[in-house]
PDB file of N, CA and C in Angstrom:
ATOM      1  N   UNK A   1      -5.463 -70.931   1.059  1.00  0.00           N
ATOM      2  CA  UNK A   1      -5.561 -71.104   2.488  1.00  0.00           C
ATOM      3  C   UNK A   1      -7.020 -70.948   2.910  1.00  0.00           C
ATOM      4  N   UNK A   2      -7.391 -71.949   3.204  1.00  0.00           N
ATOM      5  CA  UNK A   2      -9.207 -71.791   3.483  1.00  0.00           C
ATOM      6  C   UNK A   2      -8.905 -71.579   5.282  1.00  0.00           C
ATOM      7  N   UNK A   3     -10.031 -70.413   4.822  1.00  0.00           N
ATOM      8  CA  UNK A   3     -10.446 -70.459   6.276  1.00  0.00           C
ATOM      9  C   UNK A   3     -11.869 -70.109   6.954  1.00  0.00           C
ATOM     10  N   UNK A   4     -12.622 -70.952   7.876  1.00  0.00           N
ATOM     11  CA  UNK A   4     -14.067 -71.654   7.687  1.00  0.00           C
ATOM     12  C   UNK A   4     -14.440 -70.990   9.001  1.00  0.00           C
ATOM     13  N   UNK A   5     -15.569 -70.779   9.629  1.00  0.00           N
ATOM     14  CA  UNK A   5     -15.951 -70.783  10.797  1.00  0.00           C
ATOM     15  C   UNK A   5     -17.463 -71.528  10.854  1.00  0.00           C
ATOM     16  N   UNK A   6     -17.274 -71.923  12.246  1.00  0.00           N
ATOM     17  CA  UNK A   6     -18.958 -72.477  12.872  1.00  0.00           C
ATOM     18  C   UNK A   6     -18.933 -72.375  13.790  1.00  0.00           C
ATOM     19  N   UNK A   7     -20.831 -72.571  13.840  1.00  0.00           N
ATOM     20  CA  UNK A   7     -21.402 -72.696  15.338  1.00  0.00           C
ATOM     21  C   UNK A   7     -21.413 -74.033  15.517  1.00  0.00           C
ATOM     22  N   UNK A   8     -20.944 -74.585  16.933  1.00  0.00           N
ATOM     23  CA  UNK A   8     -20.728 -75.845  16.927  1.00  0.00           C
ATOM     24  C   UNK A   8     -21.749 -76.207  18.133  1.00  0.00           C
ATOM     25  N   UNK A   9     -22.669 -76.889  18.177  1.00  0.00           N
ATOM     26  CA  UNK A   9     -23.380 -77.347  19.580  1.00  0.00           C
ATOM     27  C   UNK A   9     -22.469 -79.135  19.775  1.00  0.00           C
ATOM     28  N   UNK A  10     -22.539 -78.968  21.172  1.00  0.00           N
ATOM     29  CA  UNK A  10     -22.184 -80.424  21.581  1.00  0.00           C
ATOM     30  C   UNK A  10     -23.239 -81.382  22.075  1.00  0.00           C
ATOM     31  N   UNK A  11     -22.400 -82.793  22.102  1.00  0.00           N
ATOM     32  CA  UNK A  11     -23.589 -83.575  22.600  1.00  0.00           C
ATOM     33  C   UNK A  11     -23.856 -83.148  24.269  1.00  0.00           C
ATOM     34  N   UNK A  12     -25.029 -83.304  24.533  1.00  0.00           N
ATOM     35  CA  UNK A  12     -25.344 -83.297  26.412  1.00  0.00           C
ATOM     36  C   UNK A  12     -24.447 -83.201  27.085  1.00  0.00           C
ATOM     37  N   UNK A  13     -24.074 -82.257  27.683  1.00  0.00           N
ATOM     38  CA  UNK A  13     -22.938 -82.169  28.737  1.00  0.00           C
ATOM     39  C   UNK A  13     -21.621 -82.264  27.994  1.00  0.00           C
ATOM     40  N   UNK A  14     -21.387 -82.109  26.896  1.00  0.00           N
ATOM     41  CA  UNK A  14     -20.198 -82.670  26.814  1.00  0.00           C
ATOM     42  C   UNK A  14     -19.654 -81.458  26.250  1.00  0.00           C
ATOM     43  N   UNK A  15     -19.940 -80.056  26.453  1.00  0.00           N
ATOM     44  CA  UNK A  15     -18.973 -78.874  26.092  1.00  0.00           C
ATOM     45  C   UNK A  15     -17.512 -79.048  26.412  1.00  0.00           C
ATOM     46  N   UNK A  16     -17.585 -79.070  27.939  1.00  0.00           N
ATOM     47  CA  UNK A  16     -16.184 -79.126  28.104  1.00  0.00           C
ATOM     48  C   UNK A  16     -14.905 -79.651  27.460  1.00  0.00           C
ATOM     49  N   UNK A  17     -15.732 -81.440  27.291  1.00  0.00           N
ATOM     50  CA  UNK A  17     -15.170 -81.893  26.540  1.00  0.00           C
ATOM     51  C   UNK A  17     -14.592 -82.034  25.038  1.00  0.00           C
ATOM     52  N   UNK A  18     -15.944 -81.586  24.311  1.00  0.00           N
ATOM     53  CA  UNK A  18     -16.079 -80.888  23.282  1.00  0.00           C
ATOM     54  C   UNK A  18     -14.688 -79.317  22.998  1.00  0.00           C
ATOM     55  N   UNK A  19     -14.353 -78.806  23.717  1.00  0.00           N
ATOM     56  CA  UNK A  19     -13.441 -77.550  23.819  1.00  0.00           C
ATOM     57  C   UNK A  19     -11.966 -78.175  23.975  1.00  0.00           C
ATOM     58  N   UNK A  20     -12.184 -79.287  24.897  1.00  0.00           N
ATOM     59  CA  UNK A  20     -11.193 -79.696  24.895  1.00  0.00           C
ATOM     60  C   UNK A  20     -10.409 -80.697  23.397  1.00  0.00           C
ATOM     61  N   UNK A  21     -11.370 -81.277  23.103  1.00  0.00           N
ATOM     62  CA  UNK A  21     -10.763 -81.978  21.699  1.00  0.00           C
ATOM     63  C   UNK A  21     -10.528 -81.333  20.755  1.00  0.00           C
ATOM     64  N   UNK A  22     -11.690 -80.330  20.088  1.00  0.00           N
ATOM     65  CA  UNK A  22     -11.245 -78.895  19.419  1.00  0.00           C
ATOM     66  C   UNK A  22      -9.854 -78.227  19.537  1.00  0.00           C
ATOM     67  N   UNK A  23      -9.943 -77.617  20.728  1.00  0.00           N
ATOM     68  CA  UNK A  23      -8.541 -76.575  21.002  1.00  0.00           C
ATOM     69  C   UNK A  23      -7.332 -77.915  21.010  1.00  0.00           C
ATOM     70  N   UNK A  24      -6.902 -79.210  21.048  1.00  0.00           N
ATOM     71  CA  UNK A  24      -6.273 -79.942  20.204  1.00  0.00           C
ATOM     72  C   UNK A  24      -5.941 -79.956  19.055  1.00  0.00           C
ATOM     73  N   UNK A  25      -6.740 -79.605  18.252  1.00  0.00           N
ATOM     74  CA  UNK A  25      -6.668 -79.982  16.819  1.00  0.00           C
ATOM     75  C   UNK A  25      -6.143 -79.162  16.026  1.00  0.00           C
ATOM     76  N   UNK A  26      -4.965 -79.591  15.015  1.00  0.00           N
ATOM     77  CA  UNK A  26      -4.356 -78.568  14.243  1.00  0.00           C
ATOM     78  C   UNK A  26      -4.762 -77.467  13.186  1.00  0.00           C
ATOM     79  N   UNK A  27      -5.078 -76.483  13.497  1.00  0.00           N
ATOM     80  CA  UNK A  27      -5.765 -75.774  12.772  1.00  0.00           C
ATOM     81  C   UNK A  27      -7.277 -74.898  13.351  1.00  0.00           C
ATOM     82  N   UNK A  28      -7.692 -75.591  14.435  1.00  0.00           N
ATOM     83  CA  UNK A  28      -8.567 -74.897  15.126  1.00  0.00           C
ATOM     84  C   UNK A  28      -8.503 -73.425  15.924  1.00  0.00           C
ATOM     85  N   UNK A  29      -9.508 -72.504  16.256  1.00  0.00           N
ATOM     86  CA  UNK A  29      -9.640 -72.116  17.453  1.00  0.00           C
ATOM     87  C   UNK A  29     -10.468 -71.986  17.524  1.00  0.00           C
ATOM     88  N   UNK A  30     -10.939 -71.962  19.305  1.00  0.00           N
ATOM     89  CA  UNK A  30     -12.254 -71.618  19.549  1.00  0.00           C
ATOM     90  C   UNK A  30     -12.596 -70.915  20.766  1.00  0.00           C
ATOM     91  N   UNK A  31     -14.120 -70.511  20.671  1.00  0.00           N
ATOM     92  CA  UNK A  31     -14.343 -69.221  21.361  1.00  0.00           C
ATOM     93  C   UNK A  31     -15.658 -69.932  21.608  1.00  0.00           C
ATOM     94  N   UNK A  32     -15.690 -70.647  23.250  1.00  0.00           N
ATOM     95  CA  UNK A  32     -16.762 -70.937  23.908  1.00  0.00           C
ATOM     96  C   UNK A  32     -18.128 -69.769  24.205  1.00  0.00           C
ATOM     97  N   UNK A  33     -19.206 -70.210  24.153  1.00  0.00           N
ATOM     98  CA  UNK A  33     -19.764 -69.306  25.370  1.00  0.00           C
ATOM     99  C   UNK A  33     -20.013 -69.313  26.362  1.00  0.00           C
ATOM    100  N   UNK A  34     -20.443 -67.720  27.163  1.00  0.00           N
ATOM    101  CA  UNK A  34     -20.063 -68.329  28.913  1.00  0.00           C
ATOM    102  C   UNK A  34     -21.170 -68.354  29.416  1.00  0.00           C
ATOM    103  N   UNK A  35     -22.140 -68.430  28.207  1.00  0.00           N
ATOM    104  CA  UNK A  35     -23.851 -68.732  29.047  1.00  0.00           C
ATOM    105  C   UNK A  35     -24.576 -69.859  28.157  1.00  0.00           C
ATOM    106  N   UNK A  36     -24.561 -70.708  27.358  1.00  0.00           N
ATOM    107  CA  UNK A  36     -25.100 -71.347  26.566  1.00  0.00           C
ATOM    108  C   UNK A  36     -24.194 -72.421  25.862  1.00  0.00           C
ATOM    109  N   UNK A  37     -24.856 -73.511  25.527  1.00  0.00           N
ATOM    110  CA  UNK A  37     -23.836 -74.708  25.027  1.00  0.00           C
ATOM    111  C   UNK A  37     -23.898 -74.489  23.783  1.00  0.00           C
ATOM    112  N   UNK A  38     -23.127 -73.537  23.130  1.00  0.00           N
ATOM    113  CA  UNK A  38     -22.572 -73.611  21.840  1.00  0.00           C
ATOM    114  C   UNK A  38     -20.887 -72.960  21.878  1.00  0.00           C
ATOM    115  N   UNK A  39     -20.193 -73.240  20.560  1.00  0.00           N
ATOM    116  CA  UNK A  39     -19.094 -72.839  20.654  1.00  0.00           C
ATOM    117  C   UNK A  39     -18.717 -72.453  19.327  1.00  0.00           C
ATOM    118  N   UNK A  40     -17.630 -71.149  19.204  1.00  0.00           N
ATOM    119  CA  UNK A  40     -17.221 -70.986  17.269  1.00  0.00           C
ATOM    120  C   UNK A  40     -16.677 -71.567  17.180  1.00  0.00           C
ATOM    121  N   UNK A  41     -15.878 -71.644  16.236  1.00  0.00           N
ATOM    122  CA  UNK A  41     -15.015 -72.504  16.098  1.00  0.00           C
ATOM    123  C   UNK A  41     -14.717 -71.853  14.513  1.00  0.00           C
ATOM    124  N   UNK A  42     -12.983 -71.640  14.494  1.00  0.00           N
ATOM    125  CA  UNK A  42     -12.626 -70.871  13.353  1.00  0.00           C
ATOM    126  C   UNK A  42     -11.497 -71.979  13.250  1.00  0.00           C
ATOM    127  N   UNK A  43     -11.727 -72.210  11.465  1.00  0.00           N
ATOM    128  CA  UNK A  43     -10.191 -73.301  11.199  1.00  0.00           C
ATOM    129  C   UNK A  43      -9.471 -72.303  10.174  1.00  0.00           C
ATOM    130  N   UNK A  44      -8.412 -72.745  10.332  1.00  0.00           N
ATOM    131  CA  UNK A  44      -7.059 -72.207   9.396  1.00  0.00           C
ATOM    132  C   UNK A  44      -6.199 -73.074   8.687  1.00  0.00           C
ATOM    133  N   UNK A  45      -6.610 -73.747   7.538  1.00  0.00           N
ATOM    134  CA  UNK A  45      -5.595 -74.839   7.139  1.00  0.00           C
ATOM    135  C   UNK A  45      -4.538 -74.468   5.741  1.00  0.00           C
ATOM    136  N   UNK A  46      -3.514 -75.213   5.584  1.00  0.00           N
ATOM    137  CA  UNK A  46      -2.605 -74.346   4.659  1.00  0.00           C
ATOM    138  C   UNK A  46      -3.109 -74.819   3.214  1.00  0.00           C
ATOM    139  N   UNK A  47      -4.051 -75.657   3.113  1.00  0.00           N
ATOM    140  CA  UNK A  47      -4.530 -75.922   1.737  1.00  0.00           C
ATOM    141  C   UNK A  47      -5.921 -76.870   1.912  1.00  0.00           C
ATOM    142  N   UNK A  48      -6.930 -77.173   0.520  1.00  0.00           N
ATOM    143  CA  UNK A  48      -7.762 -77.626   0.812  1.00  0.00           C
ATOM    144  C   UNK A  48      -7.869 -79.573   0.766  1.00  0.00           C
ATOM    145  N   UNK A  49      -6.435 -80.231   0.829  1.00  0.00           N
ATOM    146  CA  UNK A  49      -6.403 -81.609   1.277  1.00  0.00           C
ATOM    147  C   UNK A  49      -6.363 -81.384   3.199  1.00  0.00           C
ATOM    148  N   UNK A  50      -5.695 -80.603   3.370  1.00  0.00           N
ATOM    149  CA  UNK A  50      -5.619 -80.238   4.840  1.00  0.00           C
ATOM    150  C   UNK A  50      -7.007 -80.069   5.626  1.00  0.00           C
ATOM    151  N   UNK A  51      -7.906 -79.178   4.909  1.00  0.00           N
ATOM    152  CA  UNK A  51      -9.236 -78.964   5.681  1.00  0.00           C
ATOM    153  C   UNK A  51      -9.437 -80.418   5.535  1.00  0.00           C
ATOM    154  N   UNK A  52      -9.818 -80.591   4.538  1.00  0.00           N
ATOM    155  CA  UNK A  52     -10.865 -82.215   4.118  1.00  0.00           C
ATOM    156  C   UNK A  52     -10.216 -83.200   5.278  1.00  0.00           C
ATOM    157  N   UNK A  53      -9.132 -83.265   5.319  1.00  0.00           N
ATOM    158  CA  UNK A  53      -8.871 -84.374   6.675  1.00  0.00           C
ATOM    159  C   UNK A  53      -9.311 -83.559   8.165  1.00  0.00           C
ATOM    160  N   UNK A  54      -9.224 -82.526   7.745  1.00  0.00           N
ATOM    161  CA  UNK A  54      -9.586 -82.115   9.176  1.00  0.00           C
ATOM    162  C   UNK A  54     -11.327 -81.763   9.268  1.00  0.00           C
ATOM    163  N   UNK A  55     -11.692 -81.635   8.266  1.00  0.00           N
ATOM    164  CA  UNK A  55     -13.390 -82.330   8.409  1.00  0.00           C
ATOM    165  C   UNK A  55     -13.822 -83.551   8.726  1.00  0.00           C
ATOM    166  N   UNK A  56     -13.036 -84.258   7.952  1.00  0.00           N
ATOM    167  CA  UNK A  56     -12.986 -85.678   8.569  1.00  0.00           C
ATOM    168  C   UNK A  56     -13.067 -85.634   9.946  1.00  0.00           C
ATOM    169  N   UNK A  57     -12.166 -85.511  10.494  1.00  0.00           N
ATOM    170  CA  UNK A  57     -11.788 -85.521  12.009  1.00  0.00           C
ATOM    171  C   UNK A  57     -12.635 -84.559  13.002  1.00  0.00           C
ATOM    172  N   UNK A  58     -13.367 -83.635  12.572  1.00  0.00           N
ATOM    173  CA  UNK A  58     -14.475 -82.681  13.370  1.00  0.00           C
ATOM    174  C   UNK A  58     -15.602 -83.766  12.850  1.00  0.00           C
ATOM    175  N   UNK A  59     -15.840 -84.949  12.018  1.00  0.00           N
ATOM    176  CA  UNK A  59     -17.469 -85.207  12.089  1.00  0.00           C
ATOM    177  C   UNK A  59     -17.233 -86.353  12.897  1.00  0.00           C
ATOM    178  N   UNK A  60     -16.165 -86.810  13.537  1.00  0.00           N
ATOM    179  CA  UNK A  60     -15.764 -88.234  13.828  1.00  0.00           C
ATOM    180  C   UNK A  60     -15.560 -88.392  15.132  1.00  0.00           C
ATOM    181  N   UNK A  61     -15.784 -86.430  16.111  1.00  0.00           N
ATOM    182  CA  UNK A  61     -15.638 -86.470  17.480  1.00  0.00           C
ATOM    183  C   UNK A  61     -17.082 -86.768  17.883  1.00  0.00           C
ATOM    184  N   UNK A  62     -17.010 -87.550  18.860  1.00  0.00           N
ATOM    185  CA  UNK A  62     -18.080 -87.884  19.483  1.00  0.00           C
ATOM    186  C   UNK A  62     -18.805 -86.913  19.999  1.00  0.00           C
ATOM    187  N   UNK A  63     -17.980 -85.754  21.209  1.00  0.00           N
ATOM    188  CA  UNK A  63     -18.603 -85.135  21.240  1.00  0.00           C
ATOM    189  C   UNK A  63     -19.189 -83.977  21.031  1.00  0.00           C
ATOM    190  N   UNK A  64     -19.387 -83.736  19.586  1.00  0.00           N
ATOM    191  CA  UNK A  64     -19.796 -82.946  18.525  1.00  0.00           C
ATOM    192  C   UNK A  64     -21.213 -83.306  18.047  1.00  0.00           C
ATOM    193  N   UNK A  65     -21.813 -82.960  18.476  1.00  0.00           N
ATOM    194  CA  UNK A  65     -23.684 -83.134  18.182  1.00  0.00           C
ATOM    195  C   UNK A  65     -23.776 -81.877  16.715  1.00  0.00           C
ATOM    196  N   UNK A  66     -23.309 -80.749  16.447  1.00  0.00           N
ATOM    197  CA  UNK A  66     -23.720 -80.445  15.601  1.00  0.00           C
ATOM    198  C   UNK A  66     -22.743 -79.596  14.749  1.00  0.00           C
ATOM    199  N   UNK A  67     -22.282 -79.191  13.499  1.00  0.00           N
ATOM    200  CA  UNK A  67     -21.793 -78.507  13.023  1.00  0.00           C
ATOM    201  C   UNK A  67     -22.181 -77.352  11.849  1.00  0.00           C
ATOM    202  N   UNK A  68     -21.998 -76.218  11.915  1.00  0.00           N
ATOM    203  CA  UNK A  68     -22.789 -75.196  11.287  1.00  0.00           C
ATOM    204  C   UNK A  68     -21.775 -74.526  10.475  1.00  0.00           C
ATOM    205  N   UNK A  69     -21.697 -74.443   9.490  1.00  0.00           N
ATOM    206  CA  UNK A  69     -21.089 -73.343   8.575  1.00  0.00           C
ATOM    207  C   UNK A  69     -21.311 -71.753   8.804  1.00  0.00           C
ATOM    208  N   UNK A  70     -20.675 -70.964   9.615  1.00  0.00           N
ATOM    209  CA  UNK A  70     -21.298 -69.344   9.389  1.00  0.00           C
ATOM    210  C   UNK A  70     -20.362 -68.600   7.854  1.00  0.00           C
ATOM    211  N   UNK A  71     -19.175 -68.638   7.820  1.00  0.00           N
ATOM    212  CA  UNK A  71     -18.348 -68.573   6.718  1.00  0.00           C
ATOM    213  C   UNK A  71     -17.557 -69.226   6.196  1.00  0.00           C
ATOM    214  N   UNK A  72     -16.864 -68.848   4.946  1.00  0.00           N
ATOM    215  CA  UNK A  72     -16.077 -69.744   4.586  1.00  0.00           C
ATOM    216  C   UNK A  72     -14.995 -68.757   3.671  1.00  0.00           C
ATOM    217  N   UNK A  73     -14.085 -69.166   3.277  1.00  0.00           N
ATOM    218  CA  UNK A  73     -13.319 -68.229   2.207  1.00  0.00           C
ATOM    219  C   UNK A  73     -11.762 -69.119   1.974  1.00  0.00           C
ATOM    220  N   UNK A  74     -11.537 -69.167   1.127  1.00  0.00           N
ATOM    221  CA  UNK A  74     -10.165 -69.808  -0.008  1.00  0.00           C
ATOM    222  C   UNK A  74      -9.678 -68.809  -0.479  1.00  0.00           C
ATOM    223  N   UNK A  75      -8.566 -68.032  -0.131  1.00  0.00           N
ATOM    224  CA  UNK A  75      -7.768 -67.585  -1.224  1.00  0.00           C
ATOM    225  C   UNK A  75      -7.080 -68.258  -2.678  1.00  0.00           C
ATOM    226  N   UNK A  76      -7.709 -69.066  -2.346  1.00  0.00           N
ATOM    227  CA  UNK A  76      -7.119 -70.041  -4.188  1.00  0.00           C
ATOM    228  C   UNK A  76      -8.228 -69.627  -5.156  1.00  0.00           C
TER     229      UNK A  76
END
């Protein structure tokens, strides 16, 4: 069960939106900030074909300008 976190910056203005497509996505959560345009973002997937599509799908939102690795960990 991998489970990953990042700092995520968005494109220009587009936090909101950015929070909003995130907190969609199966396996996400996230924890905006309430003074600066970045956001965590912690995934939980039940195996590692599961993340990989769901990496897929975090590099493919538009409005996602950046993605950062802070941890990572696999119990496999």
């Amino acid at each position: 069960m991998p489970i990953l976190s990042y700092l995520v910056l968005p494109e220009a203005g587009a936090k909101e939106q950015l929070c909003t497509d995130l907190s969609t996505m199966e396996g996400c959560e996230i924890i905006p900030s309430d003074n600066e345009e970045v956001v965590v973002l912690v995934t939980d997937t039940p195996d590692e074909k599961t993340e990989e599509t769901l990496q897929k799908s975090l590099k493919n939102l538009p409005s996602l300008q950046s993605l950062s690795m802070t941890f990572g960990h696999s119990a496999e």
